[in-house]
PDB file of N, CA and C in Angstrom:
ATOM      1  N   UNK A   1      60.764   5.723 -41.459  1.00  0.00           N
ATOM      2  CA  UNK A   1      59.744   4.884 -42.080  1.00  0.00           C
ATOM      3  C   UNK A   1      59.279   3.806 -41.118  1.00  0.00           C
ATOM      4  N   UNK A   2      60.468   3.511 -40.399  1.00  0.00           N
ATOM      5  CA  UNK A   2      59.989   2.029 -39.017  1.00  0.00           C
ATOM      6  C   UNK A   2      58.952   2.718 -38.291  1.00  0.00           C
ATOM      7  N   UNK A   3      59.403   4.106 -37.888  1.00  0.00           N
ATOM      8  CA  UNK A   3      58.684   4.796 -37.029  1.00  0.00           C
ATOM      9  C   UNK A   3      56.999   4.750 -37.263  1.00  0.00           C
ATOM     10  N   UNK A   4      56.556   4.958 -38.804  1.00  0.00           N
ATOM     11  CA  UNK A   4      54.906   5.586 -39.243  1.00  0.00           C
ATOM     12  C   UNK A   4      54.484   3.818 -39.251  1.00  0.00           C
ATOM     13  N   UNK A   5      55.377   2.862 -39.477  1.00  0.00           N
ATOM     14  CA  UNK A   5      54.590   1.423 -39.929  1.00  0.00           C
ATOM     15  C   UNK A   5      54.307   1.115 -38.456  1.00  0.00           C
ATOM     16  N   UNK A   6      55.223   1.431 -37.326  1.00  0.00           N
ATOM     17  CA  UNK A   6      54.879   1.122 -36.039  1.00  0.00           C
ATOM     18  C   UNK A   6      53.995   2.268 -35.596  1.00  0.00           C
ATOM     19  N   UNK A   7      53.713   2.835 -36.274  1.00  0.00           N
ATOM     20  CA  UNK A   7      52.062   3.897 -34.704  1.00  0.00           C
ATOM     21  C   UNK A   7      51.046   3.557 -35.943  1.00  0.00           C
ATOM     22  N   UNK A   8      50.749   2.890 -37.104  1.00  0.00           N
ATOM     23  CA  UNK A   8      49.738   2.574 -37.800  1.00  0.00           C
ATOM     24  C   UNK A   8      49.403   0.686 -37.479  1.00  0.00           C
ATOM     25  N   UNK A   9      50.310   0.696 -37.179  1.00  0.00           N
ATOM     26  CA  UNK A   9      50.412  -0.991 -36.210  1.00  0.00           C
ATOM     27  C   UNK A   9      49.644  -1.075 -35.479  1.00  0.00           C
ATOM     28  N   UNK A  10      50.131   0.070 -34.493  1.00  0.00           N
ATOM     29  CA  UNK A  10      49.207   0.515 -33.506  1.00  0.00           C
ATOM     30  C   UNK A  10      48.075   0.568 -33.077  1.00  0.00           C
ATOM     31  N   UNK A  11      47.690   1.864 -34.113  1.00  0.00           N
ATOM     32  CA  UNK A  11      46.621   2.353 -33.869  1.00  0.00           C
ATOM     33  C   UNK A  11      45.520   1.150 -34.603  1.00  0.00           C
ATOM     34  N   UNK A  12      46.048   0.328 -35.239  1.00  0.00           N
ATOM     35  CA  UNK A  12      45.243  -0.561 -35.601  1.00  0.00           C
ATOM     36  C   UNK A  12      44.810  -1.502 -34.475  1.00  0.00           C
ATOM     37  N   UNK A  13      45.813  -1.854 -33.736  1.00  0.00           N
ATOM     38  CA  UNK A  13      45.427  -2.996 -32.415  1.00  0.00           C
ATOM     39  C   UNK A  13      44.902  -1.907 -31.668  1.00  0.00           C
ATOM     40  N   UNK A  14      44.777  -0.952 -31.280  1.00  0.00           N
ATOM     41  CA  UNK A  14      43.602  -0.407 -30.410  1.00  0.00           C
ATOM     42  C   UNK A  14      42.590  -0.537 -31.045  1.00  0.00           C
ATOM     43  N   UNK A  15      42.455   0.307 -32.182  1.00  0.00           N
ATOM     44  CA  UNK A  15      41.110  -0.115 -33.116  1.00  0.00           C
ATOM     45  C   UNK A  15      40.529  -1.010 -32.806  1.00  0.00           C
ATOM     46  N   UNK A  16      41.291  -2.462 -33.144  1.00  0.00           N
ATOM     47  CA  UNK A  16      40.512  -3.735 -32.960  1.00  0.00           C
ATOM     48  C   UNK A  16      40.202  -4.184 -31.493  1.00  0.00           C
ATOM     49  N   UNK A  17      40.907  -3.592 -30.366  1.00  0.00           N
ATOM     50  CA  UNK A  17      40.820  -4.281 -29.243  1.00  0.00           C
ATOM     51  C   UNK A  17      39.859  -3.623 -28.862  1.00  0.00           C
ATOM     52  N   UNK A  18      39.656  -2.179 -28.882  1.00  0.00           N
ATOM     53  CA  UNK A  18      38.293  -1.115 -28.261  1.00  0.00           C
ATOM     54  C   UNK A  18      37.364  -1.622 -29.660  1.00  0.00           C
ATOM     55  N   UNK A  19      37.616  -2.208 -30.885  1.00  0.00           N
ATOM     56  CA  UNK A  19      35.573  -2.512 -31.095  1.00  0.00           C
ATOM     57  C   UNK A  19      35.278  -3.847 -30.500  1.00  0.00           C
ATOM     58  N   UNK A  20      36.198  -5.127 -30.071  1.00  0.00           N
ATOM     59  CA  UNK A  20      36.125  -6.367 -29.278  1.00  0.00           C
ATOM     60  C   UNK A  20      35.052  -6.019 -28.387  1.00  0.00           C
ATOM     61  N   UNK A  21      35.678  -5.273 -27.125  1.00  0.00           N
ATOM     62  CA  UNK A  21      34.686  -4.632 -26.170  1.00  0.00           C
ATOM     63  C   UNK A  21      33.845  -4.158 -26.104  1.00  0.00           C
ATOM     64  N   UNK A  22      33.428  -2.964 -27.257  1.00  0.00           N
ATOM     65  CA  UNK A  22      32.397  -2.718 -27.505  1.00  0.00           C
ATOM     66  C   UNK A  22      31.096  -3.175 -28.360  1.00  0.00           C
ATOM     67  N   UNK A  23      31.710  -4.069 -29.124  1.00  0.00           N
ATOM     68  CA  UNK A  23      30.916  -5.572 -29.862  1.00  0.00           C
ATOM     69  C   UNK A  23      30.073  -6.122 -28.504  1.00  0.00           C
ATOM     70  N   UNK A  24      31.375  -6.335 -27.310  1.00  0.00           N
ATOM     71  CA  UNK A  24      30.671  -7.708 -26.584  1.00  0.00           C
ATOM     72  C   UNK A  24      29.589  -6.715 -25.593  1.00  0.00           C
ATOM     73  N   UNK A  25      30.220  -5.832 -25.356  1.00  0.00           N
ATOM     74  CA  UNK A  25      29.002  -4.678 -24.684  1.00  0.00           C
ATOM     75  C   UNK A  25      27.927  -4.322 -25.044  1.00  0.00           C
ATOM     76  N   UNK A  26      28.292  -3.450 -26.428  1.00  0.00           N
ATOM     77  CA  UNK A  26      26.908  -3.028 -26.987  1.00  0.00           C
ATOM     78  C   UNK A  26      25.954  -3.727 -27.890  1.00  0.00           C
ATOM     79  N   UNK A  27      26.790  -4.927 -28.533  1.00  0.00           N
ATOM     80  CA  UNK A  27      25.901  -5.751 -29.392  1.00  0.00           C
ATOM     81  C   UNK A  27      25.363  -7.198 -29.148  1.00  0.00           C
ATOM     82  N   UNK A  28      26.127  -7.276 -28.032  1.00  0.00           N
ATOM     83  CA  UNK A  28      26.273  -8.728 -27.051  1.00  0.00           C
ATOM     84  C   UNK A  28      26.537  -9.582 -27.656  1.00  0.00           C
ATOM     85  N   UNK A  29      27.819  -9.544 -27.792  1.00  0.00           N
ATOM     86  CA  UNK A  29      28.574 -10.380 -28.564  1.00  0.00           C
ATOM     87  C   UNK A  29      28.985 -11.509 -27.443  1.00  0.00           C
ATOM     88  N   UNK A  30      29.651 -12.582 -27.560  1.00  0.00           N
ATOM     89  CA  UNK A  30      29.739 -13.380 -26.536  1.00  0.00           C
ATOM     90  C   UNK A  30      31.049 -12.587 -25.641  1.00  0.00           C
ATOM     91  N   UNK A  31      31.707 -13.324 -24.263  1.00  0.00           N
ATOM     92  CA  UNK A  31      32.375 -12.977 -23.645  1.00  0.00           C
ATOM     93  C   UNK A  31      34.143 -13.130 -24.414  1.00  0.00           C
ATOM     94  N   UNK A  32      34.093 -14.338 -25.144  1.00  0.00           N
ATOM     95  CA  UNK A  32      35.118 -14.477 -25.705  1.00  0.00           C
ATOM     96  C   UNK A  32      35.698 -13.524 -26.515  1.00  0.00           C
ATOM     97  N   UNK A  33      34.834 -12.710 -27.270  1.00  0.00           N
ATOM     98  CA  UNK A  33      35.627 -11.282 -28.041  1.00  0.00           C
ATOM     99  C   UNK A  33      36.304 -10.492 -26.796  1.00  0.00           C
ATOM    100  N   UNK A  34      36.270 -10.457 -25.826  1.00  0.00           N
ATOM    101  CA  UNK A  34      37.076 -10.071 -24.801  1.00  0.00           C
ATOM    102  C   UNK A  34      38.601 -10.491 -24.913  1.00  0.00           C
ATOM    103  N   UNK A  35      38.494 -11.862 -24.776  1.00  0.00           N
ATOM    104  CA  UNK A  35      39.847 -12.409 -25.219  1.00  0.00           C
ATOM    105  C   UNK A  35      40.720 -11.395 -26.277  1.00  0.00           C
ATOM    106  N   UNK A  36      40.517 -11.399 -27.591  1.00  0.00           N
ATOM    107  CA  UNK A  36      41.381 -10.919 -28.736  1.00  0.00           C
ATOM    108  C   UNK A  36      40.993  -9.338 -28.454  1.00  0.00           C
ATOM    109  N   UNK A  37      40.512  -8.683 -27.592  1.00  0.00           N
ATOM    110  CA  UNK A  37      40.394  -7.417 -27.650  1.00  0.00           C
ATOM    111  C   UNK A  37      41.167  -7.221 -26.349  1.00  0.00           C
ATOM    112  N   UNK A  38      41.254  -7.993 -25.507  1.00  0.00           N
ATOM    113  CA  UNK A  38      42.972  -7.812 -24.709  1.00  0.00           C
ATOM    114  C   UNK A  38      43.941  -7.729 -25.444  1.00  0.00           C
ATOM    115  N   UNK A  39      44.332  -8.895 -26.135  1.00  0.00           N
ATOM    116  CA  UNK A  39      45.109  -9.184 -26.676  1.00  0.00           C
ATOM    117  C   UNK A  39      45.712  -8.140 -27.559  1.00  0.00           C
ATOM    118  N   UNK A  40      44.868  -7.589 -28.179  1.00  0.00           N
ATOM    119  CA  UNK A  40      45.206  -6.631 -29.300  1.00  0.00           C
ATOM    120  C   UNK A  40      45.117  -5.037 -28.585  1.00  0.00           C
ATOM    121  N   UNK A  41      45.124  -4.786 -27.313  1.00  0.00           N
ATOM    122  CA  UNK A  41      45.145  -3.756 -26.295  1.00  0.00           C
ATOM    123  C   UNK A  41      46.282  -3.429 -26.012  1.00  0.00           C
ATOM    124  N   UNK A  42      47.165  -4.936 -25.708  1.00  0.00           N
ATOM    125  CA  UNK A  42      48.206  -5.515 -25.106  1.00  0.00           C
ATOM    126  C   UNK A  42      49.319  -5.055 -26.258  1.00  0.00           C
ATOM    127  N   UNK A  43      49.057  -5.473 -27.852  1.00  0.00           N
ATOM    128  CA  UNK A  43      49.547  -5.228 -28.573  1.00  0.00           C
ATOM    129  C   UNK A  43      49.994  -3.746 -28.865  1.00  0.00           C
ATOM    130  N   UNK A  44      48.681  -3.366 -28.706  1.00  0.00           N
ATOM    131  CA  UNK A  44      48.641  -1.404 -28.548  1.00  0.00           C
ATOM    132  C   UNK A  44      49.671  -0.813 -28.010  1.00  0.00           C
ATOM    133  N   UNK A  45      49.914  -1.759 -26.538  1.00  0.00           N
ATOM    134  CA  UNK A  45      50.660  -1.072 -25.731  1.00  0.00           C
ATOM    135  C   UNK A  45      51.991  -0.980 -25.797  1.00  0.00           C
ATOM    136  N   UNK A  46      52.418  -2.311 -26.267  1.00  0.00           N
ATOM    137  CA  UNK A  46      53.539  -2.944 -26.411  1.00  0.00           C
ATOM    138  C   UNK A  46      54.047  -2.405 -27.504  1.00  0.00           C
ATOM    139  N   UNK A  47      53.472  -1.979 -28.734  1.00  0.00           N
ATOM    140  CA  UNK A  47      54.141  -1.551 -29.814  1.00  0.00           C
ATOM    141  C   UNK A  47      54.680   0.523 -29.504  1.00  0.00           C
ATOM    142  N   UNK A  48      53.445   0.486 -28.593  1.00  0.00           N
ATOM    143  CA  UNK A  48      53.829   2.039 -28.314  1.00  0.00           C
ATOM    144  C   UNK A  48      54.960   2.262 -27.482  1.00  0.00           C
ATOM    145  N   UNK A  49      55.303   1.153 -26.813  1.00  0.00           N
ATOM    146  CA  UNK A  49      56.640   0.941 -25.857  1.00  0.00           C
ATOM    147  C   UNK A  49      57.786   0.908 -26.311  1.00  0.00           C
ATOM    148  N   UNK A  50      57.586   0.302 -28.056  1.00  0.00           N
ATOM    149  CA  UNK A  50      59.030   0.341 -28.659  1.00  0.00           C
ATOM    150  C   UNK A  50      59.010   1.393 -29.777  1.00  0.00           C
ATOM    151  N   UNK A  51      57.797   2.336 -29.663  1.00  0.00           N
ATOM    152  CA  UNK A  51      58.058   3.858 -30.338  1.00  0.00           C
ATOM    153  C   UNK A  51      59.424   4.655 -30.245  1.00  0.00           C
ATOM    154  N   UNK A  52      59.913   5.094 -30.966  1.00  0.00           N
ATOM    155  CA  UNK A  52      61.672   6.395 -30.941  1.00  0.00           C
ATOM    156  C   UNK A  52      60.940   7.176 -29.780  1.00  0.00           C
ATOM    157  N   UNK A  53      61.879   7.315 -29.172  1.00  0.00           N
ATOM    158  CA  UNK A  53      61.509   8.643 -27.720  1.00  0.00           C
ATOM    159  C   UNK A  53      61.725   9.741 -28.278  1.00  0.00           C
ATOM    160  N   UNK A  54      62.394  10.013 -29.246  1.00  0.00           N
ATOM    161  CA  UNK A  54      62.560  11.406 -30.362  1.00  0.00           C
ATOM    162  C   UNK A  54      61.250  11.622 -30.316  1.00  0.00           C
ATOM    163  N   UNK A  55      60.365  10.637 -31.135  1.00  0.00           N
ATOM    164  CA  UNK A  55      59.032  11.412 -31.887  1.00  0.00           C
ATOM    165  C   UNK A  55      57.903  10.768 -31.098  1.00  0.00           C
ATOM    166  N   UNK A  56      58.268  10.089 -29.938  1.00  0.00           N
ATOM    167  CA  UNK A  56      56.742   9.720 -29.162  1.00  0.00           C
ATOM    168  C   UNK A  56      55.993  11.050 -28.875  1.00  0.00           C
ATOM    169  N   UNK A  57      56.671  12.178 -28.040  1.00  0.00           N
ATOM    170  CA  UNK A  57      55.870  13.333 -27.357  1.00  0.00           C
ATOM    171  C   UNK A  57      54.817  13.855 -28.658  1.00  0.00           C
ATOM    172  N   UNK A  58      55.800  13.929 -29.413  1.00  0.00           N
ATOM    173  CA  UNK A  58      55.194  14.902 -30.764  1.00  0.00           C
ATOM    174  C   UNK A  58      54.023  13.858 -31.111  1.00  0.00           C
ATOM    175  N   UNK A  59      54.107  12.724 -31.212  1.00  0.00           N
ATOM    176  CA  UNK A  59      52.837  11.708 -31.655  1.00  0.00           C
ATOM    177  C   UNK A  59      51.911  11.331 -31.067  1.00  0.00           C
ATOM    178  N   UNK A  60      51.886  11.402 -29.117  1.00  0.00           N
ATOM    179  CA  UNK A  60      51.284  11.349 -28.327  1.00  0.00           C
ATOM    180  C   UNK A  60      50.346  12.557 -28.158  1.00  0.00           C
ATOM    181  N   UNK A  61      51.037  14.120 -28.580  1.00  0.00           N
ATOM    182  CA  UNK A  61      50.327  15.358 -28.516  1.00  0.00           C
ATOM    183  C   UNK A  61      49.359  15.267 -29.712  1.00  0.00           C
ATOM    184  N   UNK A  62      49.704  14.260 -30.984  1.00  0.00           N
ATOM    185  CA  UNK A  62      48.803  14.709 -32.360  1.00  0.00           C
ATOM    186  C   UNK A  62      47.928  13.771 -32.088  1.00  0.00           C
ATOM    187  N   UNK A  63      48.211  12.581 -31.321  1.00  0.00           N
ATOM    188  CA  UNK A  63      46.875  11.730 -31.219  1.00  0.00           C
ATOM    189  C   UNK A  63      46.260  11.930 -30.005  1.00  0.00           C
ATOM    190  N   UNK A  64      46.345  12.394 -29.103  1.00  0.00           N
ATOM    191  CA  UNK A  64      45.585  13.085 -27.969  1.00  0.00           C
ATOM    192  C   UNK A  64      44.316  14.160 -28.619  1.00  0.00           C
ATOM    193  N   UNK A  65      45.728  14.907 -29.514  1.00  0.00           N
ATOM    194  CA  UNK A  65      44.608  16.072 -30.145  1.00  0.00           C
ATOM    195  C   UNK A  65      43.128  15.332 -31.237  1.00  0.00           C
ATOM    196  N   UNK A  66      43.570  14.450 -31.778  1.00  0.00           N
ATOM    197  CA  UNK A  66      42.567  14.066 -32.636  1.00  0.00           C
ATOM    198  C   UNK A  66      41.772  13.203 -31.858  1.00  0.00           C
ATOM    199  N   UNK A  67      41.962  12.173 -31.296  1.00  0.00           N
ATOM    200  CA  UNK A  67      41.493  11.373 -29.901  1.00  0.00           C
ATOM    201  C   UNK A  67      40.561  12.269 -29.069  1.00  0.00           C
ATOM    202  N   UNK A  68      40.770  13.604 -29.162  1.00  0.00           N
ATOM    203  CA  UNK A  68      39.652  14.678 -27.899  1.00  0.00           C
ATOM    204  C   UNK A  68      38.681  15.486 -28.759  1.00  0.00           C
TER     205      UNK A  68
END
């Protein structure tokens, strides 16, 4: 159960950090949404770092697949 609350954690701080960037890109949003869309990149990463090594491959292959 730790496992699904941490890759929906996740996938939420990418969410938010890739629309930051693309806010300040495509809608010209100011430079500062940059800020919290690191931040929450950072988060992305960091939470995927303390994923189970049991079920990362298997979760990395299902979100690759839906991701392409």
């Amino acid at each position: 159960m730790q496992a699904i609350v941490l890759y929906f954690t996740a996938a939420f701080a990418e969410i938010a950090g890739c629309f930051a960037f693309w806010a300040w890109y495509r809608l010209d949003k100011s430079p500062l949404w940059l800020v919290p869309g690191m931040a929450a990149l950072a988060l992305f990463a960091y939470l995927l770092a303390l994923s189970p090594a049991e079920h990362a491959g298997r979760a990395y292959a299902v979100y690759g697949g839906i991701y392409i």
